[in-house]
Protein backbone atom coordinates (compact mmCIF):
# COMPACT_ATOMS: atom_id res chain seq x y z
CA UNK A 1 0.00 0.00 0.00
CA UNK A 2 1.24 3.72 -0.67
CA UNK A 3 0.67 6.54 0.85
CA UNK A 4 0.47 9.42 -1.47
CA UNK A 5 0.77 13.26 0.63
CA UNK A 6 0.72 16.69 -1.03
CA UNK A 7 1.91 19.23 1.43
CA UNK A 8 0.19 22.75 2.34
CA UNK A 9 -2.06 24.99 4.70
CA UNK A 10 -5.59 24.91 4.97
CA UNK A 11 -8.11 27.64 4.10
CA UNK A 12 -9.23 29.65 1.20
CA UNK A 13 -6.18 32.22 1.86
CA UNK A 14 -3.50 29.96 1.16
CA UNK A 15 -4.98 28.92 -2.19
CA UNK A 16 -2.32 29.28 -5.00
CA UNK A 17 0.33 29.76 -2.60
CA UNK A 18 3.71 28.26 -3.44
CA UNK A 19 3.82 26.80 -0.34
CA UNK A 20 0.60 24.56 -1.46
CA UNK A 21 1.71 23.23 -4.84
CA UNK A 22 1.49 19.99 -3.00
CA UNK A 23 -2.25 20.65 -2.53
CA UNK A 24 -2.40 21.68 -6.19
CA UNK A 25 -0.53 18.12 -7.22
CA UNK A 26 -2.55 15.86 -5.33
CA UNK A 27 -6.47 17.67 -6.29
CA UNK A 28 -5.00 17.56 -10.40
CA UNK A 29 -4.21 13.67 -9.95
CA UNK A 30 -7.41 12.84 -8.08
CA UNK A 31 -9.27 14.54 -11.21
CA UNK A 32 -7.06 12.98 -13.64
CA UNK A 33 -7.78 9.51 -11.84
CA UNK A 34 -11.45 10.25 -11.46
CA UNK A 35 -12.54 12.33 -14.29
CA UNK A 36 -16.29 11.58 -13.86
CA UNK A 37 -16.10 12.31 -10.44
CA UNK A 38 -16.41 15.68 -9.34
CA UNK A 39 -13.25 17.30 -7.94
CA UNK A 40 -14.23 17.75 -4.64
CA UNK A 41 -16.44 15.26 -3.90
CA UNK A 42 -13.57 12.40 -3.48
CA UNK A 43 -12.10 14.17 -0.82
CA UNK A 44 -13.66 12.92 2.65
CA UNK A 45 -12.52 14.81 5.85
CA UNK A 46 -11.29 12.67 8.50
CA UNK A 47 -10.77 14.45 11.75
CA UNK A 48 -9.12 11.71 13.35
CA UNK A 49 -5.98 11.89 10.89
CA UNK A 50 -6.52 15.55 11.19
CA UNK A 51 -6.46 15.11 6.90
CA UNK A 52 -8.68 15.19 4.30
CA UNK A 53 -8.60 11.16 2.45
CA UNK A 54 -9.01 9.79 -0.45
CA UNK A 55 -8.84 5.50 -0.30
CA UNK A 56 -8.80 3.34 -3.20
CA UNK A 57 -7.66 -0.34 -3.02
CA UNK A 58 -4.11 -0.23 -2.31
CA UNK A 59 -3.69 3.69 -2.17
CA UNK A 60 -4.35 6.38 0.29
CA UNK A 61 -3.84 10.02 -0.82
CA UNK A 62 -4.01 12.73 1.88
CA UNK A 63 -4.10 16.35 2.36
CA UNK A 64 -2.87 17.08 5.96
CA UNK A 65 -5.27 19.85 7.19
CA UNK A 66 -2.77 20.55 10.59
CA UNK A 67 -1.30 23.52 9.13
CA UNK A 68 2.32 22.72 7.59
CA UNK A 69 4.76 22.69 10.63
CA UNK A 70 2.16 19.63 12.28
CA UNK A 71 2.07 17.80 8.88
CA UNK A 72 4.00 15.27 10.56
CA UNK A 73 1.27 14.49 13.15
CA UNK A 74 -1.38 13.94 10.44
CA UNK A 75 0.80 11.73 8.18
CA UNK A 76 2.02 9.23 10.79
CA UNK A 77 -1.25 8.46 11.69
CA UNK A 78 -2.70 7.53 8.32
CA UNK A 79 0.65 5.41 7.91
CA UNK A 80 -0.01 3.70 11.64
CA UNK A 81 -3.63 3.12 10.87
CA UNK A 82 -2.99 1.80 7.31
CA UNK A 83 0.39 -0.42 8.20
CA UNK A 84 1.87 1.60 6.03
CA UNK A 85 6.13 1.42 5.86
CA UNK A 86 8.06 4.88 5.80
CA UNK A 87 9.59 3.98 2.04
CA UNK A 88 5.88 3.14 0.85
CA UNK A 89 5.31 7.04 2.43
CA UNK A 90 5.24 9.21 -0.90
CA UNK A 91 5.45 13.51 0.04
CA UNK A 92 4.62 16.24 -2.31
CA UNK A 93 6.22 19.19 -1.31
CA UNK A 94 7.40 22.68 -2.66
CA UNK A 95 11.07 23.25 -2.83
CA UNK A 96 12.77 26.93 -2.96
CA UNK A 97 16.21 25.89 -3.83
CA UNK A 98 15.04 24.53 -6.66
CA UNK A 99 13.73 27.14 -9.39
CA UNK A 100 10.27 27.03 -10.57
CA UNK A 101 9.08 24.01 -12.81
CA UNK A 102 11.87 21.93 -11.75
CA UNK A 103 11.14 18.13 -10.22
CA UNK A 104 13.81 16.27 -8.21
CA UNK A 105 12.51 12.47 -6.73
CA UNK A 106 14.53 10.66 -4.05
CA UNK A 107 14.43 8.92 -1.18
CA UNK A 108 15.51 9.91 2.39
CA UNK A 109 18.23 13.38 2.67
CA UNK A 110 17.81 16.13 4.39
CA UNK A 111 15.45 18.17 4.86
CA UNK A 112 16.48 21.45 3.50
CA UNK A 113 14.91 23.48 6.31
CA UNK A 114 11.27 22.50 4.72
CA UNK A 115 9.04 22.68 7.98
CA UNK A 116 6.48 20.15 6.74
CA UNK A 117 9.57 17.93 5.36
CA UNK A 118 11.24 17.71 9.00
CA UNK A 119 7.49 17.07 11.23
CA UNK A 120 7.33 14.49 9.00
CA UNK A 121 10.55 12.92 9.54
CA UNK A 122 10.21 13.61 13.51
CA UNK A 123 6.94 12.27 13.73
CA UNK A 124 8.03 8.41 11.48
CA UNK A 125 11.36 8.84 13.20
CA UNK A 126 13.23 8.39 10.12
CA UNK A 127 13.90 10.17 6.79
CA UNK A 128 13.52 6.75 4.21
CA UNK A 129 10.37 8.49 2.52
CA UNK A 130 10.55 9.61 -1.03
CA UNK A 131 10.19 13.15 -1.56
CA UNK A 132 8.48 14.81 -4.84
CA UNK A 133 10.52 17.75 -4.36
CA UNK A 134 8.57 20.79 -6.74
CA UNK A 135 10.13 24.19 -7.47
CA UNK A 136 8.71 27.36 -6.67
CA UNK A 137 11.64 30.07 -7.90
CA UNK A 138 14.56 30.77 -6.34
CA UNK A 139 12.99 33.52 -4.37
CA UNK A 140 15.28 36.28 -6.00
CA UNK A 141 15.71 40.20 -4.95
CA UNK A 142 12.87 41.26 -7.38
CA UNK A 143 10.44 38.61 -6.24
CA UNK A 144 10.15 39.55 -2.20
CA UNK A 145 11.88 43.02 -1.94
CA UNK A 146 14.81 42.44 -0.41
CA UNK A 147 17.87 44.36 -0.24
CA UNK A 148 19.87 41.37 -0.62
CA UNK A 149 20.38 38.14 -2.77
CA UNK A 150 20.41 35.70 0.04
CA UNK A 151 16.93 35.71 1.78
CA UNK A 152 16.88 35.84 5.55
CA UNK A 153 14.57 33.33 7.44
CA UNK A 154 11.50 36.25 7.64
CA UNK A 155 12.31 36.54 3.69
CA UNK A 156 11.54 32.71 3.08
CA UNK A 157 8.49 32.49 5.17
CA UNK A 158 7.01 35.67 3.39
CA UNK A 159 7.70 34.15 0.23
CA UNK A 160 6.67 30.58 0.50
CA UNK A 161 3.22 31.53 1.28
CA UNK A 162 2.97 34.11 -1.32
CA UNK A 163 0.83 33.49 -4.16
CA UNK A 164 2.15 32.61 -7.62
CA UNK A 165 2.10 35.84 -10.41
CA UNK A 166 0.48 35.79 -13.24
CA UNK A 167 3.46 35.51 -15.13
CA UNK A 168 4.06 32.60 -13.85
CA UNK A 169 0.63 30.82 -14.31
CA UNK A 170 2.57 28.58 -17.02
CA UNK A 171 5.05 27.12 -15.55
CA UNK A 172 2.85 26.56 -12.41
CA UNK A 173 0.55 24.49 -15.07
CA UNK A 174 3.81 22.27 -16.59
CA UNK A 175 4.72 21.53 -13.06
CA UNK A 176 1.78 20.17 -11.94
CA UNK A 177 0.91 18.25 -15.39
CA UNK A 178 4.50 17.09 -14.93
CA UNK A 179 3.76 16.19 -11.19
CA UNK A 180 1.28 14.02 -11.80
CA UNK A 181 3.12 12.18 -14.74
CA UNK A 182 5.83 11.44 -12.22
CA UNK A 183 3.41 9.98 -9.94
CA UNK A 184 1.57 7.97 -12.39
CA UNK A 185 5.13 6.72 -13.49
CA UNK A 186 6.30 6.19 -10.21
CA UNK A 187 2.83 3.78 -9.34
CA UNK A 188 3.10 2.08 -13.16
CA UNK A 189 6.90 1.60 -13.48
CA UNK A 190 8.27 1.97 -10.20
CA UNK A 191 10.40 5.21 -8.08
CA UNK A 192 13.47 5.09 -10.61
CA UNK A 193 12.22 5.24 -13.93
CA UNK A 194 10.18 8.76 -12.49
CA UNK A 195 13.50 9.25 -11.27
CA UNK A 196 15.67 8.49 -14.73
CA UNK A 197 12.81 10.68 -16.45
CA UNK A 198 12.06 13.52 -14.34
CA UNK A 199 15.26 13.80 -12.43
């Protein structure tokens, strides 16, 4: 069984935010999956994973609704309930070091400073589960303001919750499209052929 999370905040004012491409990944392969369904409707809440679910056969995909520092609280207890193994544990997550329609898969590393990335680790007590790591942009002077190149930590959190710009409504679209591929790969053909493709 696999456990499929896409990463974000809850509520209507996070919507579009980098910080939620997870989100974004996860609703566009539940329609893609279910096209006759409609979009919403597969989602059930389930307060005590603290996530909204989606179960078929041998695959759970969640939306943690604990805000993202706590995602970690949400996600081990869909993989306890489920008997689900850390490496079967599949994250969708945005990534600011990498720039914006970029994809990197792998298993275990660091976390990068990712807040959902390291609850999640704390909370399975290990790091052996794969990582869809999605850019958002490099976060560069023009973007946020800042009188410097290297953003400070203030910089970061301002940015990964700010909303994509239109000009960038594009590439937002090719990541996700490419996001799901990868995962549809990734469940067909196995982790390292999405990795030998989208890597």
């Amino acid at each position: 069984m696999k456990l499929i999370v896409g990463l974000g905040n809850p509520g209507g004012k996070f919507e579009y935010t980098r910080h939620n491409i997870g989100f974004m990944v996860v609703d566009k392969f539940l329609r893609h999956k279910l096209p006759l369904l409609p979009s919403l409707k597969a989602w059930k809440r389930d307060e005590s994973f603290k996530s909204e679910i989606y179960k078929h056969d041998d695959l759970v995909i969640a939306k943690p609704q604990t805000y993202m520092n706590l995602s970690g609280v949400s996600v081990s207890s869909i993989a306890r309930f489920y008997k689900i193994t850390p490496e079967n544990v599949w994250v969708i997550h945005d990534d600011i070091d990498l720039p914006i329609g970029k994809i990197r898969i792998r298993k275990g590393g660091a976390t990068a400073g990712h807040h959902g990335i390291e609850s999640i680790l704390k909370e399975l007590g290990t790091s052996e589960f794969v990582r869809f790591r999605l850019g958002i942009g490099k976060g560069k002077l023009e973007k946020i303001g800042s009188a410097d190149q290297n953003l400070h930590r203030q910089d970061v959190e301002k940015f990964v919750v700010s909303k994509f710009r239109d000009s960038e409504g594009g590439e937002v679209k090719k990541l996700i499209k490419h996001a799901v591929n990868a995962l549809e790969i990734a469940l067909k053909d196995g982790l390292e052929k999405a990795m030998n493709r989208f890597n």
